[in-house]
N, C-alpha and C. Protein backbone atom coordinates (compact mmCIF):
# COMPACT_ATOMS: atom_id res chain seq x y z
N UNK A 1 126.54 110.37 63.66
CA UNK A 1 125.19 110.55 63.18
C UNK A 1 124.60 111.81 63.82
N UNK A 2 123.99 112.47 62.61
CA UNK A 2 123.22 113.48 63.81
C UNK A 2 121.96 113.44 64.49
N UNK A 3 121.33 113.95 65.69
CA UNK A 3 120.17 113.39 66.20
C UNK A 3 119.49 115.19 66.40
N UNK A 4 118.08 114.62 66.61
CA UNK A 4 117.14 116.37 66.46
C UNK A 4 116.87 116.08 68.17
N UNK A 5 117.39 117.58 69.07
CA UNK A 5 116.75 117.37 70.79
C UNK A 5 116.23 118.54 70.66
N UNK A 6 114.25 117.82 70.25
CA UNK A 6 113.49 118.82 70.43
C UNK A 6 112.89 119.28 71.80
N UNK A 7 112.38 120.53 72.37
CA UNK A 7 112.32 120.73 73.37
C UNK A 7 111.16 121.87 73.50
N UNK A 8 110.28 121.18 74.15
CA UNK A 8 109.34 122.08 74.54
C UNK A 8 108.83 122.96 76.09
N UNK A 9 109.06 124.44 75.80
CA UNK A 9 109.09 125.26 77.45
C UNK A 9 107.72 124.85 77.83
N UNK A 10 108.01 125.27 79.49
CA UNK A 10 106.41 125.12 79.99
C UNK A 10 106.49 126.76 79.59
N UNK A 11 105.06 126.79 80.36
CA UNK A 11 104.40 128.47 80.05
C UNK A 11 105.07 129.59 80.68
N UNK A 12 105.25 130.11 80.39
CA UNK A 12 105.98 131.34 80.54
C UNK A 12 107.42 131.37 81.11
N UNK A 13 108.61 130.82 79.86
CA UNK A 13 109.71 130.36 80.21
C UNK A 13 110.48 131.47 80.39
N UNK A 14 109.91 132.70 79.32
CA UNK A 14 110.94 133.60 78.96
C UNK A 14 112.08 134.54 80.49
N UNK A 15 111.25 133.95 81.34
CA UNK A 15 112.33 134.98 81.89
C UNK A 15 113.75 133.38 82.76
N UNK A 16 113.25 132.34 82.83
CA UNK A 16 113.63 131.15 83.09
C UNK A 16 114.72 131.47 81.63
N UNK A 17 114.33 131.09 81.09
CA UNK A 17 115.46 131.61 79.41
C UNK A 17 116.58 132.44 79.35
N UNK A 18 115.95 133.68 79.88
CA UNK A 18 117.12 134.94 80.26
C UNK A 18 118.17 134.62 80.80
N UNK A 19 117.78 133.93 81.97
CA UNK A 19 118.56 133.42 83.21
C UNK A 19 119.86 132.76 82.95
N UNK A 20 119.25 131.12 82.03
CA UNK A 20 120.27 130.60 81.53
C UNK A 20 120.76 130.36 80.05
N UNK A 21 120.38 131.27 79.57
CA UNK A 21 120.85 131.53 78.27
C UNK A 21 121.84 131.88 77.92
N UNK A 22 123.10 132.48 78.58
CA UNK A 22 124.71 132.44 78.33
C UNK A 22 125.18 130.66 78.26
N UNK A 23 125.07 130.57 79.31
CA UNK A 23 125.53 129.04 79.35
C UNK A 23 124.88 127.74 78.63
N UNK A 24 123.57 128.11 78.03
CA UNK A 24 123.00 127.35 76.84
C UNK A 24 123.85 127.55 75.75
N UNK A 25 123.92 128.80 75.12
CA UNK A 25 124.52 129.48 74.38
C UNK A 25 125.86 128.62 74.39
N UNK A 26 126.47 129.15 75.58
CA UNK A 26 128.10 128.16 75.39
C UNK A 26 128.20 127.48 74.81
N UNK A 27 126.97 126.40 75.75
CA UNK A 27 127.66 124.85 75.27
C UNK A 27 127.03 124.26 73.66
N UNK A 28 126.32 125.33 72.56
CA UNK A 28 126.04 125.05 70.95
C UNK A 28 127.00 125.96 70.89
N UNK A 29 128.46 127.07 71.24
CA UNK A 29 129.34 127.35 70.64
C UNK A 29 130.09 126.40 70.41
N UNK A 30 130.51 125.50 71.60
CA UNK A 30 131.17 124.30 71.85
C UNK A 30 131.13 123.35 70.69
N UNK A 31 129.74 123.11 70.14
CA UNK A 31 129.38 121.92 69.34
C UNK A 31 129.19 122.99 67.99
N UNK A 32 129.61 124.10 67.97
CA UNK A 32 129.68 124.65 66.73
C UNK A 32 131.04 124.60 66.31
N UNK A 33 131.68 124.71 67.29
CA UNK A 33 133.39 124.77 67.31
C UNK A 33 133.66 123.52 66.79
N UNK A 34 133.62 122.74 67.47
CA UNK A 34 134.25 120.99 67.34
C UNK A 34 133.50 120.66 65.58
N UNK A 35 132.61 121.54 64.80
CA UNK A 35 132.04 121.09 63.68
C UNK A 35 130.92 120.20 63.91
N UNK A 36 130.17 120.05 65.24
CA UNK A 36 129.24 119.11 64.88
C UNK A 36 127.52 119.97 65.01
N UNK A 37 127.49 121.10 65.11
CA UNK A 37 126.40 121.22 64.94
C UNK A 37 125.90 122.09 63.72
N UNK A 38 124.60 121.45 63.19
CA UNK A 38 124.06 121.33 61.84
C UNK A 38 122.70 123.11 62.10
N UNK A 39 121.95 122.79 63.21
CA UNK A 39 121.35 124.11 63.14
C UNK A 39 120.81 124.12 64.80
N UNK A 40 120.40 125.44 65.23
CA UNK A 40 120.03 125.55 66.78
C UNK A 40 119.50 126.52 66.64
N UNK A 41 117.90 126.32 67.22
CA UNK A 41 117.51 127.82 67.80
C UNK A 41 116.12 127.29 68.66
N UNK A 42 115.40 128.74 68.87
CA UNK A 42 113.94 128.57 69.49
C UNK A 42 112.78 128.65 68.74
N UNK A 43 111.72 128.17 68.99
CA UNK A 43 110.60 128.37 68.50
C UNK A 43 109.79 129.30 68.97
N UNK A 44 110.02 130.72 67.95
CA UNK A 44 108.81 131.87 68.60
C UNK A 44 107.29 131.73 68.93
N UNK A 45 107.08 131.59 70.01
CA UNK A 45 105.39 132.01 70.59
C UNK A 45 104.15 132.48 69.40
N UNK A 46 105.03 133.59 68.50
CA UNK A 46 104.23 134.18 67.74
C UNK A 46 104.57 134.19 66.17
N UNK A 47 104.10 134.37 65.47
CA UNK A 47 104.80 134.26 64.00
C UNK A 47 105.48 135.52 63.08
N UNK A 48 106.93 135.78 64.55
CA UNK A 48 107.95 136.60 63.95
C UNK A 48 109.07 136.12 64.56
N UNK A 49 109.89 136.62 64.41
CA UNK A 49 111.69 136.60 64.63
C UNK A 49 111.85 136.69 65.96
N UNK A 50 111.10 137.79 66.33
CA UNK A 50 111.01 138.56 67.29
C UNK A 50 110.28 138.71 68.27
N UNK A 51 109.24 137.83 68.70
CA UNK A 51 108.00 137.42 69.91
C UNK A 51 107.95 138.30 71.08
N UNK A 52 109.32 139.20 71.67
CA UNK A 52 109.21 139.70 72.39
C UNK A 52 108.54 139.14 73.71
N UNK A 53 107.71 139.80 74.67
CA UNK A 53 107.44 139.51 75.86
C UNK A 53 106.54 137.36 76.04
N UNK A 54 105.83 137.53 74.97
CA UNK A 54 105.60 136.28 74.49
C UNK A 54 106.32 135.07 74.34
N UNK A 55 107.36 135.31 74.16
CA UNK A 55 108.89 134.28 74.52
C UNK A 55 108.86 133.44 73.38
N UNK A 56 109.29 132.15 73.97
CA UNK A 56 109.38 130.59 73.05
C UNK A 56 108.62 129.96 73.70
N UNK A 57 108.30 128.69 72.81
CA UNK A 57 107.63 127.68 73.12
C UNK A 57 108.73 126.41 72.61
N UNK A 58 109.69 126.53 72.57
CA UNK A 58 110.41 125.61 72.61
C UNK A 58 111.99 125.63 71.95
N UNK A 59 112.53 124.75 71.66
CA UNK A 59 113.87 124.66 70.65
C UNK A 59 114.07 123.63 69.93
N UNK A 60 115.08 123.98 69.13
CA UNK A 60 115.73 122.90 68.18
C UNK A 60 116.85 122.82 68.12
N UNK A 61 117.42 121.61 68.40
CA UNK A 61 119.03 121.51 68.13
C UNK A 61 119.48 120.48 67.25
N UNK A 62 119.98 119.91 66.26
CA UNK A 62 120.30 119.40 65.36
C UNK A 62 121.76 119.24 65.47
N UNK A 63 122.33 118.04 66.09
CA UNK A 63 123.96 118.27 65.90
C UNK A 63 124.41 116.74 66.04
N UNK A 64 125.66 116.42 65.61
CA UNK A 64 126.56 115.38 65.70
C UNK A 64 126.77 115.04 66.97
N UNK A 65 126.54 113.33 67.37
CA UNK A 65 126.76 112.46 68.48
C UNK A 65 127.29 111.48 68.07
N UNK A 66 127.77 110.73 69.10
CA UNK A 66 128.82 109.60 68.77
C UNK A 66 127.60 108.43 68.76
N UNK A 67 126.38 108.90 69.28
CA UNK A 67 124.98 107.66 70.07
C UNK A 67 123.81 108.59 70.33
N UNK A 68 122.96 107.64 70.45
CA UNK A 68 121.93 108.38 70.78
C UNK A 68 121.74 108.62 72.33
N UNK A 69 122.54 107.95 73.06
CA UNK A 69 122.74 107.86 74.30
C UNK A 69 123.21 109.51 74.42
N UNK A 70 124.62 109.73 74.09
CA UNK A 70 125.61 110.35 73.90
C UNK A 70 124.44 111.84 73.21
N UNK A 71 123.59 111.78 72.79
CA UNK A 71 122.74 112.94 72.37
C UNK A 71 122.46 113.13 73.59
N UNK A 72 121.55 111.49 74.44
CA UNK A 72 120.18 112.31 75.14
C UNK A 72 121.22 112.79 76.49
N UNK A 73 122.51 112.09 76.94
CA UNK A 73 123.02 112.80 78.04
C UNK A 73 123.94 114.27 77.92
N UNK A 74 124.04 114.66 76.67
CA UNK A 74 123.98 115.86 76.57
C UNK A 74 122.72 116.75 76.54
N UNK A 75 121.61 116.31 76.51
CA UNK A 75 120.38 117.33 76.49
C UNK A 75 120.24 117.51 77.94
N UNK A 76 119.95 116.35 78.30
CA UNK A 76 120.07 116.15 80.11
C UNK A 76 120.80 117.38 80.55
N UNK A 77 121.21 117.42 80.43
CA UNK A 77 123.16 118.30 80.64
C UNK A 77 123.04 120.17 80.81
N UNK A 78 121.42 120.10 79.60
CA UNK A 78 121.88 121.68 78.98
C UNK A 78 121.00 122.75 80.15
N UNK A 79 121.53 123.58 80.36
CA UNK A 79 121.67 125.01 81.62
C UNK A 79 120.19 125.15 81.21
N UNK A 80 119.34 124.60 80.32
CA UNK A 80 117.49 124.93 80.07
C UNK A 80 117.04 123.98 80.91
N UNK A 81 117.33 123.10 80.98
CA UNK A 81 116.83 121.62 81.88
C UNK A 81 116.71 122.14 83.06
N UNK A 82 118.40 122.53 83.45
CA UNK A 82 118.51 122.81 85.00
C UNK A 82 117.63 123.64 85.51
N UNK A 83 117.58 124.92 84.46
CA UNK A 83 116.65 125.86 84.95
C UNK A 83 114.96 125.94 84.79
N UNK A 84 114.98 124.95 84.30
CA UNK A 84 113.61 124.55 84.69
C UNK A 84 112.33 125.30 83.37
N UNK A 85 113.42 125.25 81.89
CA UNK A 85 112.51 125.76 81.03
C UNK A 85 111.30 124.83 80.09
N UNK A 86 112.60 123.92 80.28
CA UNK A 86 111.49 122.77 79.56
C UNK A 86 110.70 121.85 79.91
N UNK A 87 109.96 121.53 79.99
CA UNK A 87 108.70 120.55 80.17
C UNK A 87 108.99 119.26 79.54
N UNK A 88 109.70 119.21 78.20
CA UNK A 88 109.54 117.61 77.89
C UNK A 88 111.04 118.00 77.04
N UNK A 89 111.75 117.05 76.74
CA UNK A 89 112.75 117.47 75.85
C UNK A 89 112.59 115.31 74.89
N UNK A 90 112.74 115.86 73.52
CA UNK A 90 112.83 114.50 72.73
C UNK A 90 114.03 114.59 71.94
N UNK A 91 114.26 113.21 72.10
CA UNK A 91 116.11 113.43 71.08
C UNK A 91 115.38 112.00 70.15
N UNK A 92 115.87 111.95 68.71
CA UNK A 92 116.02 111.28 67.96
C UNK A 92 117.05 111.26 66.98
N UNK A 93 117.50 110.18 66.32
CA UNK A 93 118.07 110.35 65.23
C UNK A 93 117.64 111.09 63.85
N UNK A 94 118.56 111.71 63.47
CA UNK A 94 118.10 112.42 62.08
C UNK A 94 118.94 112.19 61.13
N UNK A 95 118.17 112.06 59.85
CA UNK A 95 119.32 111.83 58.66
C UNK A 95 118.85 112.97 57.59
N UNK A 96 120.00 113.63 57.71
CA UNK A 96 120.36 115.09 56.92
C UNK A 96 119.87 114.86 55.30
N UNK A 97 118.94 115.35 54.39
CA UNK A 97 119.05 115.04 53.29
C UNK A 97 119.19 115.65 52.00
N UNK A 98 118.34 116.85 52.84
CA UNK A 98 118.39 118.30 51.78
C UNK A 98 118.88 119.71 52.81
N UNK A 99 119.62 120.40 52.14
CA UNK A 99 120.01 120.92 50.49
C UNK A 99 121.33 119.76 50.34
């Protein structure tokens, strides 16, 4: 099943981001590799692509778990946690419907 681990930075993550953003990165190659992830990214600060110094205010990850357990101890897990970007992180189940 797939589950949504939404995640919201505290204030001014972007350079907290920099930091561990290879090894975030990794581990959605990982779950891009194995086929289970559906979509991943951040939520810009501002309303472009591109936010620049303004950063994120959060992410989205959308991918295949065996549980919801099995979601939330992979969010636990991810190099943003450790480094101290996010403030709250929520995992739920999601059911894929469109396109």
């Amino acid at each position: 099943m797939y589950y949504a681990i939404i995640s919201d930075d505290v204030d001014n993550s972007l350079p907290l981001r920099k930091q561990a953003r290879p090894a975030h990165i990794a581990r959605l190659e990982t779950l891009r590799d194995q086929g289970r992830l559906l979509v991943a990214g951040p939520h810009p600060a501002l309303d472009t692509t591109e936010p620049g110094d303004a950063g994120f205010t959060g992410s989205l990850v959308i991918a295949e778990f065996e549980s919801l357990k099995e979601a939330r101890d992979w969010a636990d897990a991810d190099p943003y946690v450790e480094a101290g970007v996010y403030q709250r992180v929520s995992v739920k189940p999601f059911k894929a419907v469109l396109p």
